[in-house]
N, C-alpha and C. Protein backbone atom coordinates (compact mmCIF):
# COMPACT_ATOMS: atom_id res chain seq x y z
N UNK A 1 -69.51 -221.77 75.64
CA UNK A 1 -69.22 -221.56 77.04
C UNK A 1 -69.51 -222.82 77.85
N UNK A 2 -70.45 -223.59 77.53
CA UNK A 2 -70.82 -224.55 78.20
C UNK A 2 -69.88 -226.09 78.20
N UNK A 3 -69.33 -225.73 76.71
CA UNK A 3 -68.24 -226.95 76.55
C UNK A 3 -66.93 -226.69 77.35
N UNK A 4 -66.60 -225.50 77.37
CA UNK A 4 -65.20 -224.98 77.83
C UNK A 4 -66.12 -225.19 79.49
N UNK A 5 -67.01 -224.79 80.16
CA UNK A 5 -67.45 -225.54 81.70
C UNK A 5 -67.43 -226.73 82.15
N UNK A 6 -67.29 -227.47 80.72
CA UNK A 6 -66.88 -228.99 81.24
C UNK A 6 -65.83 -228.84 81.63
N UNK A 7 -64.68 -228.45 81.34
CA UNK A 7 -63.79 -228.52 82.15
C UNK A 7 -63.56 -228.37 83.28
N UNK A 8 -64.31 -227.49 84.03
CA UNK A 8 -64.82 -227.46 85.42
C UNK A 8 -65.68 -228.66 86.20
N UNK A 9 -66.05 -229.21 85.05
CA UNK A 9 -67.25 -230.48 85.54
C UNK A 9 -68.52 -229.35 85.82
N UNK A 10 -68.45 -228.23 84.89
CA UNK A 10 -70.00 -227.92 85.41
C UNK A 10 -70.51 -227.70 83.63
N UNK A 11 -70.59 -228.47 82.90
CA UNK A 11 -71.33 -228.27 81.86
C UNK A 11 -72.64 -228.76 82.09
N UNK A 12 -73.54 -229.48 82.91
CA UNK A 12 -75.01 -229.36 83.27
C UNK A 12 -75.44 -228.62 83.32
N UNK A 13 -74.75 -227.75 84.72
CA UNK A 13 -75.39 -226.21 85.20
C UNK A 13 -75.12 -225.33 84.34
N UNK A 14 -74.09 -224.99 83.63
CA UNK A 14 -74.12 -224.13 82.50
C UNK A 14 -74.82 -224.28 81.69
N UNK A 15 -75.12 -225.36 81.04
CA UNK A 15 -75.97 -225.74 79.99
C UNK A 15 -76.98 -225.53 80.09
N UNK A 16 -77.79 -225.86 81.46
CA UNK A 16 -78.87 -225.85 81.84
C UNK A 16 -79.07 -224.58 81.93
N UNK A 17 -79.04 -223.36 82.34
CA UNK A 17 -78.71 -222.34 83.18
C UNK A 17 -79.00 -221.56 81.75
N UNK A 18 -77.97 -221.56 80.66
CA UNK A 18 -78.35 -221.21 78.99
C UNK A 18 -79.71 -221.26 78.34
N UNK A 19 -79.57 -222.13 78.83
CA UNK A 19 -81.22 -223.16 78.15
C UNK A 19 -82.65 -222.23 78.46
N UNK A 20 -82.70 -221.83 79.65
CA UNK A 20 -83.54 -222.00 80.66
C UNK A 20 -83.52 -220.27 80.59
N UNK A 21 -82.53 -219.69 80.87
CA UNK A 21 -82.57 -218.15 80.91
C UNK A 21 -83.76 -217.51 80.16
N UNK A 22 -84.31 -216.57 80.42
CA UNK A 22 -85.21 -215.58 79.36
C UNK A 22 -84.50 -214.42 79.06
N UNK A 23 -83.21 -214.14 79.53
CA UNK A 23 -83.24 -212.89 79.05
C UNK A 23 -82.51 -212.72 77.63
N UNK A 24 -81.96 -211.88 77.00
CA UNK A 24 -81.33 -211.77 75.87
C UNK A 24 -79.84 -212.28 76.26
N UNK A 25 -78.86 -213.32 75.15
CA UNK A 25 -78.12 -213.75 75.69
C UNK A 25 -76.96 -212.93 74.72
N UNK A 26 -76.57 -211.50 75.18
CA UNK A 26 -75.62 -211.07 74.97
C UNK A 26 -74.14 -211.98 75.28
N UNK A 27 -72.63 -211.53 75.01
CA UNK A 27 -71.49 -212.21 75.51
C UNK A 27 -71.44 -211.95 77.19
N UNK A 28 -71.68 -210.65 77.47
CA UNK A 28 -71.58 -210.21 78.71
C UNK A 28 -73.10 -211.00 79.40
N UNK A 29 -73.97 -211.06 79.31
CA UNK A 29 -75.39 -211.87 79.88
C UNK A 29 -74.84 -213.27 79.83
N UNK A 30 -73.75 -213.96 78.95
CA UNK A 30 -73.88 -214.76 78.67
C UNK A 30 -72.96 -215.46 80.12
N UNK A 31 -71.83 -214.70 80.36
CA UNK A 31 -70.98 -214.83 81.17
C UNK A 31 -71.30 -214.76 82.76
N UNK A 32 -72.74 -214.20 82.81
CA UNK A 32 -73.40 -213.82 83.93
C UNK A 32 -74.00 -214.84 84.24
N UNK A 33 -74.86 -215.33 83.22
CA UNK A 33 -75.72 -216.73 83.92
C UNK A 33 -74.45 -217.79 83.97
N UNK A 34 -73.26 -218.23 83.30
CA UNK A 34 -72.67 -219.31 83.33
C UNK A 34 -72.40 -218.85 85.28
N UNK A 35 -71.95 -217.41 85.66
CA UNK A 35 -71.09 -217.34 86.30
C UNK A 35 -72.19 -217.74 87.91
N UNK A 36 -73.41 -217.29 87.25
CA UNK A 36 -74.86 -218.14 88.86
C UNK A 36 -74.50 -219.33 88.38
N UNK A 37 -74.51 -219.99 87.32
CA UNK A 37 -74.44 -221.40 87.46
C UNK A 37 -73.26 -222.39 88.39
N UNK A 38 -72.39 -221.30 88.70
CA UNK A 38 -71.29 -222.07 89.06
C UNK A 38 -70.07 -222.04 88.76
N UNK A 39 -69.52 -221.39 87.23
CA UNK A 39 -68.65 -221.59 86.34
C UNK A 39 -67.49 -220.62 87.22
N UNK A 40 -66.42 -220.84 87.88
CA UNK A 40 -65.44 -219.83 87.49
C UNK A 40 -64.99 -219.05 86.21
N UNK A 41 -64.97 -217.81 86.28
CA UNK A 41 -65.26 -217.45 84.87
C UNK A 41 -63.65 -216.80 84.42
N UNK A 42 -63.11 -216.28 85.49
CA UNK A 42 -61.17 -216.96 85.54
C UNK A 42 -61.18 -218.27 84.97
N UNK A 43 -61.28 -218.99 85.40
CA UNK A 43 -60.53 -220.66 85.11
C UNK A 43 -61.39 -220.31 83.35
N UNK A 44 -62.78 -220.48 83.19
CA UNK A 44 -63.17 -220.53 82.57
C UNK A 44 -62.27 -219.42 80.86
N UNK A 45 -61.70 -218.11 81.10
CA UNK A 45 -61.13 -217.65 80.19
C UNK A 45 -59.74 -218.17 80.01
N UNK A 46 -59.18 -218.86 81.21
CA UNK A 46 -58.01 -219.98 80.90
C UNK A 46 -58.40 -221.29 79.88
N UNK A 47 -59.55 -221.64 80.04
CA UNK A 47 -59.57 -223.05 79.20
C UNK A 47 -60.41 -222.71 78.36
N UNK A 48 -61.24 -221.79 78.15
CA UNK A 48 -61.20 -221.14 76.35
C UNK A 48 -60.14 -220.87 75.45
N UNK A 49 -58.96 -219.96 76.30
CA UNK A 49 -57.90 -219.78 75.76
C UNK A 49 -56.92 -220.85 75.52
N UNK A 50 -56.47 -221.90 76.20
CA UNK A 50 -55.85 -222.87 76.00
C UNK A 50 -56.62 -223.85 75.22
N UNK A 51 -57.95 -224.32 74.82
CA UNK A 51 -58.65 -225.01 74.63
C UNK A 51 -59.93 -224.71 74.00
N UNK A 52 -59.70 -223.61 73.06
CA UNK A 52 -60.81 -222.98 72.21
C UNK A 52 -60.70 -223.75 71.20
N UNK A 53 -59.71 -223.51 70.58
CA UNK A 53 -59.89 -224.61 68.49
C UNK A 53 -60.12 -225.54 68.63
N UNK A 54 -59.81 -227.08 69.92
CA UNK A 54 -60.78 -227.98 70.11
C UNK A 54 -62.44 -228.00 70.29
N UNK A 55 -62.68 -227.00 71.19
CA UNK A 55 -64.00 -226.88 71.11
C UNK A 55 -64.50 -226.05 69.89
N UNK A 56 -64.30 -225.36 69.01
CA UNK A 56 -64.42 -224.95 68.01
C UNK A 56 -64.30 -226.10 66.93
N UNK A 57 -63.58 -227.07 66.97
CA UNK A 57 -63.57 -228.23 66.18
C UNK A 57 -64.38 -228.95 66.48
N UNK A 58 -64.84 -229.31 67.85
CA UNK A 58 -66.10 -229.84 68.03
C UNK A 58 -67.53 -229.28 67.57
N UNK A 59 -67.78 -228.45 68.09
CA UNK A 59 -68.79 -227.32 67.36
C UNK A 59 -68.81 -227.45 65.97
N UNK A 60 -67.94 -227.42 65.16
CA UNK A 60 -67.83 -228.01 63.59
C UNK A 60 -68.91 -229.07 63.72
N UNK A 61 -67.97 -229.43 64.12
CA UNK A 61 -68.69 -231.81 63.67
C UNK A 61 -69.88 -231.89 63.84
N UNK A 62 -70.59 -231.11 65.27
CA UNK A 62 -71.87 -231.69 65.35
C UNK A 62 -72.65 -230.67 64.43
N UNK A 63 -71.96 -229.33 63.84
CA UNK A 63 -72.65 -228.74 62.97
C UNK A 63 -72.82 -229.51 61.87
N UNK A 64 -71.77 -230.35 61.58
CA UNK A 64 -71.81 -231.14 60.20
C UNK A 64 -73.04 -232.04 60.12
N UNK A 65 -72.71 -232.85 61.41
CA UNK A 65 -73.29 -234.45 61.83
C UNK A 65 -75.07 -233.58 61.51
N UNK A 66 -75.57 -232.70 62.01
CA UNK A 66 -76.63 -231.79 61.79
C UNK A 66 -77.36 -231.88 60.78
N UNK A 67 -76.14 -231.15 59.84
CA UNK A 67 -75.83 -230.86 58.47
C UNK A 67 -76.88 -231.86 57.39
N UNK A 68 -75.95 -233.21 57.93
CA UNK A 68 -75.87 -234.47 57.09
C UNK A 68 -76.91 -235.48 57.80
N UNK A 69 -77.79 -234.83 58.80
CA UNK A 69 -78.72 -235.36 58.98
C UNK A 69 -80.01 -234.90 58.53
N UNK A 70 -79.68 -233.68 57.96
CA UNK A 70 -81.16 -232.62 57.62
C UNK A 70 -81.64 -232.08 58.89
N UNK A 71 -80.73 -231.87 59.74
CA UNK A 71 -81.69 -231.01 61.04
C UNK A 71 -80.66 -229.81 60.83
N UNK A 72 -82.04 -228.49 60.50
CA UNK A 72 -81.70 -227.41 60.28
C UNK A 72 -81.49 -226.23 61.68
N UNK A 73 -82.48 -226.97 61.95
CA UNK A 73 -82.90 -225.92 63.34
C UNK A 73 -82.94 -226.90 64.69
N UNK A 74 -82.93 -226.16 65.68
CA UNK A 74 -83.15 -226.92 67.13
C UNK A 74 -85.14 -226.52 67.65
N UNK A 75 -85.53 -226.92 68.25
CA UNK A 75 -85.00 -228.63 68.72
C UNK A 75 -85.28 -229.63 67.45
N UNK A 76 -84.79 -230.55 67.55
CA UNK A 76 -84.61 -231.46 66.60
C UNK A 76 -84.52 -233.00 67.48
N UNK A 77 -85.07 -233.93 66.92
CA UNK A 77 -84.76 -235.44 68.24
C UNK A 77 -84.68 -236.53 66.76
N UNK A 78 -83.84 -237.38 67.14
CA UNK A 78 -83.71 -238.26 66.07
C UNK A 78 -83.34 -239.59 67.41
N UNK A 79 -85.15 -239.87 67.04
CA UNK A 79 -85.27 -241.10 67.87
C UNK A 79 -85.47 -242.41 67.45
N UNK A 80 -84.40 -243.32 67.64
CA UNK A 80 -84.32 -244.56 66.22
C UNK A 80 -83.96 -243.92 65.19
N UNK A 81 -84.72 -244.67 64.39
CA UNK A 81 -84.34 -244.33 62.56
C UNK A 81 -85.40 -242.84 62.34
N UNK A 82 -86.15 -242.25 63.16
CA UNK A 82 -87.18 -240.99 62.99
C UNK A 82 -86.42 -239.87 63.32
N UNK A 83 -86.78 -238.77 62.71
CA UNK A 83 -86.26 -237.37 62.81
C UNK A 83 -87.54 -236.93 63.02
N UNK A 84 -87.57 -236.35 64.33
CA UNK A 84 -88.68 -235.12 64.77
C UNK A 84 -88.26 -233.78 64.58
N UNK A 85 -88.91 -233.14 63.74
CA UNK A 85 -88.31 -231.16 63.82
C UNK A 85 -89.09 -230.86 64.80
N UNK A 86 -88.66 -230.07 66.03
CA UNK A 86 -89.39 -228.90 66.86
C UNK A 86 -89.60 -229.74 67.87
N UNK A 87 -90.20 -228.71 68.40
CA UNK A 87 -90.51 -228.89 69.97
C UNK A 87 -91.54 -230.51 70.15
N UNK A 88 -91.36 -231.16 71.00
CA UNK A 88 -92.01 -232.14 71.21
C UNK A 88 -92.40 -231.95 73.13
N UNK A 89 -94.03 -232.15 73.37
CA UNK A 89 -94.55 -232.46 75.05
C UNK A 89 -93.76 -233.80 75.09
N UNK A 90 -93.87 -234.04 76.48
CA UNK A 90 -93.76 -235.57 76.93
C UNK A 90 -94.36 -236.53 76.73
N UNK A 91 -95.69 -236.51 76.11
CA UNK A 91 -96.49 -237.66 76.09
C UNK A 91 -96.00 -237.90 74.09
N UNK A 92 -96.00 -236.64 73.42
CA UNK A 92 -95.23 -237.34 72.11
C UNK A 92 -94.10 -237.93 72.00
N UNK A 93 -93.41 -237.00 72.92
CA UNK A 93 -91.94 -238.04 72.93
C UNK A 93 -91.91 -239.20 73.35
N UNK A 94 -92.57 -239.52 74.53
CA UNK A 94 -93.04 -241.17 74.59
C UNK A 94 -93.59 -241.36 73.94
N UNK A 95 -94.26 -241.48 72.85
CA UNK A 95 -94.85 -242.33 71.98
C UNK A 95 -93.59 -242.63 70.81
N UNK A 96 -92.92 -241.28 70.23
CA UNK A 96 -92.02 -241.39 69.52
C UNK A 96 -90.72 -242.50 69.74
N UNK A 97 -90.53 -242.23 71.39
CA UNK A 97 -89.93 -243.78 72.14
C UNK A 97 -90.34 -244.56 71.78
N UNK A 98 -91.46 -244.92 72.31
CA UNK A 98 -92.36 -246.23 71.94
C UNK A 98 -92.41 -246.71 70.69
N UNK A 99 -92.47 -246.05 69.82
CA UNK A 99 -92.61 -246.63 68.24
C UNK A 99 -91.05 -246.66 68.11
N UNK A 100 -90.13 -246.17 68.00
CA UNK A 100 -88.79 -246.91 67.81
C UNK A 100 -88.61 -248.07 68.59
N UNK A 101 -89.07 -248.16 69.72
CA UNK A 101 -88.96 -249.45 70.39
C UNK A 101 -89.54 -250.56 69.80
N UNK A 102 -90.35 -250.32 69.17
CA UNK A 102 -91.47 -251.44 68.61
C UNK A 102 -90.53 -251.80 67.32
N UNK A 103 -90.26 -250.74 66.67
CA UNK A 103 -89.57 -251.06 65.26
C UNK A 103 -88.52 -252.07 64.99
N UNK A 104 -87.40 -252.26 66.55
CA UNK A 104 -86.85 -253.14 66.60
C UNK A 104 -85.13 -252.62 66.07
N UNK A 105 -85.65 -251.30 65.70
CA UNK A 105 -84.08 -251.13 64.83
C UNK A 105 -82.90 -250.65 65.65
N UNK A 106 -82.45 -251.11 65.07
CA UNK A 106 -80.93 -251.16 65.45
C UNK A 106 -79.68 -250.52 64.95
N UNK A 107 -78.98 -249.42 65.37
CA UNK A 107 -78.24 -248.27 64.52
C UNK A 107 -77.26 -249.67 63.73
N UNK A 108 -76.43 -249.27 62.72
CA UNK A 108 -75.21 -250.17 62.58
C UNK A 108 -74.25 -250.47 63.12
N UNK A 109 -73.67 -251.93 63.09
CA UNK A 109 -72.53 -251.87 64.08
C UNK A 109 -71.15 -251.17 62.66
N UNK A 110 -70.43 -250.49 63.70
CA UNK A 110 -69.11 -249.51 63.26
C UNK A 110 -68.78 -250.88 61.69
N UNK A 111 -68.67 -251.88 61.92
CA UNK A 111 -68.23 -252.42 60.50
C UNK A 111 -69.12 -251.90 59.70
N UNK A 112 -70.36 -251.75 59.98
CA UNK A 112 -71.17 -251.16 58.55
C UNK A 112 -71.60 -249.94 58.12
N UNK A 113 -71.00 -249.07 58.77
CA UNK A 113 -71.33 -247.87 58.27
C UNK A 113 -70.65 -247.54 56.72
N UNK A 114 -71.13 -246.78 56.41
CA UNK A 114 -70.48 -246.82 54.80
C UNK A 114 -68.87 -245.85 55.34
N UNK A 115 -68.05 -246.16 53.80
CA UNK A 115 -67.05 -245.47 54.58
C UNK A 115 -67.18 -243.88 54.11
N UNK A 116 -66.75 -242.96 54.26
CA UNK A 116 -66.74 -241.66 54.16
C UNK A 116 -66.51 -241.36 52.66
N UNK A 117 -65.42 -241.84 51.71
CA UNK A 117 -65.14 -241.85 50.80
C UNK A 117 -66.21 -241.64 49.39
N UNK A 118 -67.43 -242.86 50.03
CA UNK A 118 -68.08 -244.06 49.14
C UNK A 118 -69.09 -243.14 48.13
């Protein structure tokens, strides 16, 4: 729901709004908080419907990208070359900053990634 709100330009507030809720997120609950957040929820069953198997293809990839990173569950932070599982305060996550900063590393540039094949 929150990808198909980008299309509105409100995938923050939806997102956020998801995130943040306590209650049980039935389809119908689900449609309720997008719809406080902002979302037209007309427009919104127009660009699910026209524009679902893209976002469903997206949803794939980062399930994959996930996948093939070993992050099973959320939250998950892969800061630098480190994979944190779970929840992280603010003062770990700055540190976890901080030590990738120090490390110096540097993702690859697109020539070096291996190719998919390999």
């Amino acid at each position: 729901m929150a990808l198909a709100a980008q299309l509105q330009g409100r995938y923050g507030a939806a997102h956020s709004a998801l995130m943040t809720t306590r209650r049980h997120l039935d389809g119908a609950a689900v449609r309720e908080v997008v719809a406080a957040a902002g979302v037209d929820l007309q427009k919104l069953d127009t660009d699910l419907a026209a524009h679902g198997a893209a976002i469903d293809g997206q949803l794939k990839r980062h399930a994959f990208e996930a996948w093939s990173l070993g992050i099973e569950g959320i939250p998950a932070y892969l800061i630098g070359p480190n994979l944190y599982r779970g929840g992280m305060a603010g003062p770990a996550l700055r540190r976890a900053i901080s030590k990738a900063r120090k490390s110096n590393w540097r993702p690859p540039s697109q020539g070096e990634w291996p190719s998919p094949r390999s």
